[in-house]
C-alpha atoms as a PDB file:
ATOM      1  CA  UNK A   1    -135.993   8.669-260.292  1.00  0.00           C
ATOM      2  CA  UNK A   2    -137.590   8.121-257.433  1.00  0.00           C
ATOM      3  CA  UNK A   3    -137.142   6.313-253.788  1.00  0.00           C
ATOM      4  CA  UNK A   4    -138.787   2.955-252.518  1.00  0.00           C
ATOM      5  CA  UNK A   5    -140.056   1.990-248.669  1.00  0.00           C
ATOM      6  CA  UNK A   6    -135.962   1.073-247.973  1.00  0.00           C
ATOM      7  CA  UNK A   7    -134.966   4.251-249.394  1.00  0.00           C
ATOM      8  CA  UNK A   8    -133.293   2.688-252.502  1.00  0.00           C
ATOM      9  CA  UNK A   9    -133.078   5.291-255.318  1.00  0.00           C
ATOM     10  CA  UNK A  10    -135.189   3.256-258.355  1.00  0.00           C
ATOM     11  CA  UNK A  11    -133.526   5.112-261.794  1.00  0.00           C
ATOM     12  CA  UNK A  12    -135.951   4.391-264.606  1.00  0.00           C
ATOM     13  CA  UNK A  13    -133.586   3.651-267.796  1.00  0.00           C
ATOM     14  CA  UNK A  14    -135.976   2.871-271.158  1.00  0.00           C
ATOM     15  CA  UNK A  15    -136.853  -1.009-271.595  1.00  0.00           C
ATOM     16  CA  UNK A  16    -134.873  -1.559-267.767  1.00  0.00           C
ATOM     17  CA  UNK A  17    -134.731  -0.570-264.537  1.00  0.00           C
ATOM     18  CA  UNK A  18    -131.433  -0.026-262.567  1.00  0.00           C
ATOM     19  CA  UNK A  19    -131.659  -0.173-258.587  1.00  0.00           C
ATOM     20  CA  UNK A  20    -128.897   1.798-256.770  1.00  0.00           C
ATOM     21  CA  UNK A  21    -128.809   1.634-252.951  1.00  0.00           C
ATOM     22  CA  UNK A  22    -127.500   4.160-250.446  1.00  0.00           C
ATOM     23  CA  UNK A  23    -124.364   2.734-248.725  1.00  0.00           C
ATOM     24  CA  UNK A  24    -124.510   1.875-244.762  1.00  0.00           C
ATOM     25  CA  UNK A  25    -121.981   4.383-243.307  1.00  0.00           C
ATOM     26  CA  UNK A  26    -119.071   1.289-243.002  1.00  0.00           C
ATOM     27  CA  UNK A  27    -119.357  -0.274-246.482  1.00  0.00           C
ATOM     28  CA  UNK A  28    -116.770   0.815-248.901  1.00  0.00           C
ATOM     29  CA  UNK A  29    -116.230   0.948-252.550  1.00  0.00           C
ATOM     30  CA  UNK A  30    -113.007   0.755-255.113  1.00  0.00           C
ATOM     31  CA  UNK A  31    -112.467   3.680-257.360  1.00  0.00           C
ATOM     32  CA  UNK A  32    -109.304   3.697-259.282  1.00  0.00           C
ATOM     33  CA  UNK A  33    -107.920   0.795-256.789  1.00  0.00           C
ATOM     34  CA  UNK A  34    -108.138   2.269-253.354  1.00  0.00           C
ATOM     35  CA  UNK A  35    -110.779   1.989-251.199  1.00  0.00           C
ATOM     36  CA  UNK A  36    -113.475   4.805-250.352  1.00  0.00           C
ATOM     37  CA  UNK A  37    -116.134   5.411-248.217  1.00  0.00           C
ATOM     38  CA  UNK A  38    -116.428   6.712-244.471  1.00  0.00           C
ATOM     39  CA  UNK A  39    -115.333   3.429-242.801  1.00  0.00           C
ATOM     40  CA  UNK A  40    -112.193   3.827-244.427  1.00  0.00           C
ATOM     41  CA  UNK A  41    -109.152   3.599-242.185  1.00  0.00           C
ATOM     42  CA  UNK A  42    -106.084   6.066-243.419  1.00  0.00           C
ATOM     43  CA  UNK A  43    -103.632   3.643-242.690  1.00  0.00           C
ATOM     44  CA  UNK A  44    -104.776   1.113-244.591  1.00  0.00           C
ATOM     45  CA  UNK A  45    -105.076   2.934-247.382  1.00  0.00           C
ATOM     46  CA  UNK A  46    -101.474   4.475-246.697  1.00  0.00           C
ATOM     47  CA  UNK A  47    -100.652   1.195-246.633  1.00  0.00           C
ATOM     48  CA  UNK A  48    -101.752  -0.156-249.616  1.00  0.00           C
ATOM     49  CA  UNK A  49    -100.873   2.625-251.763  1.00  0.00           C
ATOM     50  CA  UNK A  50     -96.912   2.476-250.533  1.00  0.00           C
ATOM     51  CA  UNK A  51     -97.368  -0.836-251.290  1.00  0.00           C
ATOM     52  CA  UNK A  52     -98.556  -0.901-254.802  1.00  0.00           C
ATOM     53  CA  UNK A  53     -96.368   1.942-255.830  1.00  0.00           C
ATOM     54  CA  UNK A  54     -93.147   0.152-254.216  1.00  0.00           C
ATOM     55  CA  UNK A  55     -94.550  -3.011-256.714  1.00  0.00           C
ATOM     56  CA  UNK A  56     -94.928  -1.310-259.550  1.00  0.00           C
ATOM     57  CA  UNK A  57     -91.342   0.433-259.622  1.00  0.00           C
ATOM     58  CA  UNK A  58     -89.614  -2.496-258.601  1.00  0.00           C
ATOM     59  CA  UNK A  59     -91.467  -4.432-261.906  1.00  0.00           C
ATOM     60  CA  UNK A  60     -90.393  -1.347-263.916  1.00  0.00           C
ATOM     61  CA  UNK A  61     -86.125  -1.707-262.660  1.00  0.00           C
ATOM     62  CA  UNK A  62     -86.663  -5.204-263.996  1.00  0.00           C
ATOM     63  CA  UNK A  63     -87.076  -4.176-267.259  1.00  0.00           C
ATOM     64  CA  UNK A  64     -84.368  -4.203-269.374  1.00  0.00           C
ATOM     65  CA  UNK A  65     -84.854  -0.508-271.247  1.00  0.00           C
ATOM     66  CA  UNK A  66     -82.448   2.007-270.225  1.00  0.00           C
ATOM     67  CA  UNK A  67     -82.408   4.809-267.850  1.00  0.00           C
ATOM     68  CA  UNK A  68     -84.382   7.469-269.416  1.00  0.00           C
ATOM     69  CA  UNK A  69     -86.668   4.807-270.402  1.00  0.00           C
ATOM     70  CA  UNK A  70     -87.501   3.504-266.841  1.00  0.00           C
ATOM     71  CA  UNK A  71     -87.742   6.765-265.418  1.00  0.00           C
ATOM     72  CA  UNK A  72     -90.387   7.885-267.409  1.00  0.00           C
ATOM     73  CA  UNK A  73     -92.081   4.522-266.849  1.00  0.00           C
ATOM     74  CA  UNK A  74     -91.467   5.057-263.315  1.00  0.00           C
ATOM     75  CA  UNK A  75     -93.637   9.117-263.992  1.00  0.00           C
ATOM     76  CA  UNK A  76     -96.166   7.434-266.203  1.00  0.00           C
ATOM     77  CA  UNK A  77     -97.067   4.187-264.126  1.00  0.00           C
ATOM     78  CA  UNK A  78     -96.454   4.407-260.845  1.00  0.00           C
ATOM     79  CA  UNK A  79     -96.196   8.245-259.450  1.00  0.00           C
ATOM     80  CA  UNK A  80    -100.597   8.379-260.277  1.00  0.00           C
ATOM     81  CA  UNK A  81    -101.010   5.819-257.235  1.00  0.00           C
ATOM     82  CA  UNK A  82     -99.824   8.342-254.991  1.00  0.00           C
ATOM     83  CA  UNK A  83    -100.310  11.818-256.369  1.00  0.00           C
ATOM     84  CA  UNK A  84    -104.391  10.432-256.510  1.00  0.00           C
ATOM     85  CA  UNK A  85    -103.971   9.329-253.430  1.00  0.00           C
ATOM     86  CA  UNK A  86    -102.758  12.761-252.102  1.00  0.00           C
ATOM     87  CA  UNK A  87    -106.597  14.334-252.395  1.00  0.00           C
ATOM     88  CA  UNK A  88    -108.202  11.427-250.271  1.00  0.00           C
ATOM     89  CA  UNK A  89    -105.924  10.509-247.439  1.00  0.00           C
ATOM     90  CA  UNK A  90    -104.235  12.392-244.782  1.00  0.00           C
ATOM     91  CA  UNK A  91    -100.182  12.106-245.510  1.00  0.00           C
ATOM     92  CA  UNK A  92     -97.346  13.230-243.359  1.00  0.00           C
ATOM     93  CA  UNK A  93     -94.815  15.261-244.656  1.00  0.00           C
ATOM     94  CA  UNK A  94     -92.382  13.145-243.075  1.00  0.00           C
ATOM     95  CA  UNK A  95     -94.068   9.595-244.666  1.00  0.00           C
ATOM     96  CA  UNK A  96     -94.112  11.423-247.847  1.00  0.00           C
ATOM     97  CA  UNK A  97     -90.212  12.059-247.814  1.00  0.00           C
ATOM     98  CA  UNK A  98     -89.473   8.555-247.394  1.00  0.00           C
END
């Protein structure tokens, strides 16, 4: 590994070479479908997480399984938006509540 003029990190793989580039302090990147990076805005990504969590449980209570069934589709599917999203954003107690 080692660093050009730009200060791009060049990583030598065997029989390639793979260029990674530092990131200008208000580009962003998606990891596990929310948005990263320091020109991220918390509200936005409040935003979008409420979002796709409100999707994804109103898909699952159009299923037809029962109960049981939807609740632990409701655990499995869409509670790991938010609980990953509680390490990287700033939540109120009071938005979390709701």
């Amino acid at each position: 590994m080692y660093y050009n003029n730009n200060n791009i990190i060049i990583i030598i793989i065997p029989n390639n070479q793979a260029v990674i580039r530092n990131m200008e302090l208000d580009e962003t990147y998606k990891y596990l479908g929310i948005e990263e990076g320091e020109g991220v805005k918390n509200s936005q990504i409040k935003d979008s997480v409420m979002r796709e969590y409100y999707h994804r449980v109103q898909q699952i209570l159009k299923t037809e399984p029962n109960s049981m069934k939807k609740i632990t589709a409701v655990n499995t599917l869409a509670v790991p938006v938010l609980v990953y999203s509680l390490g990287i954003v700033n939540w109120l107690e009071k938005k979390l509540e709701r």
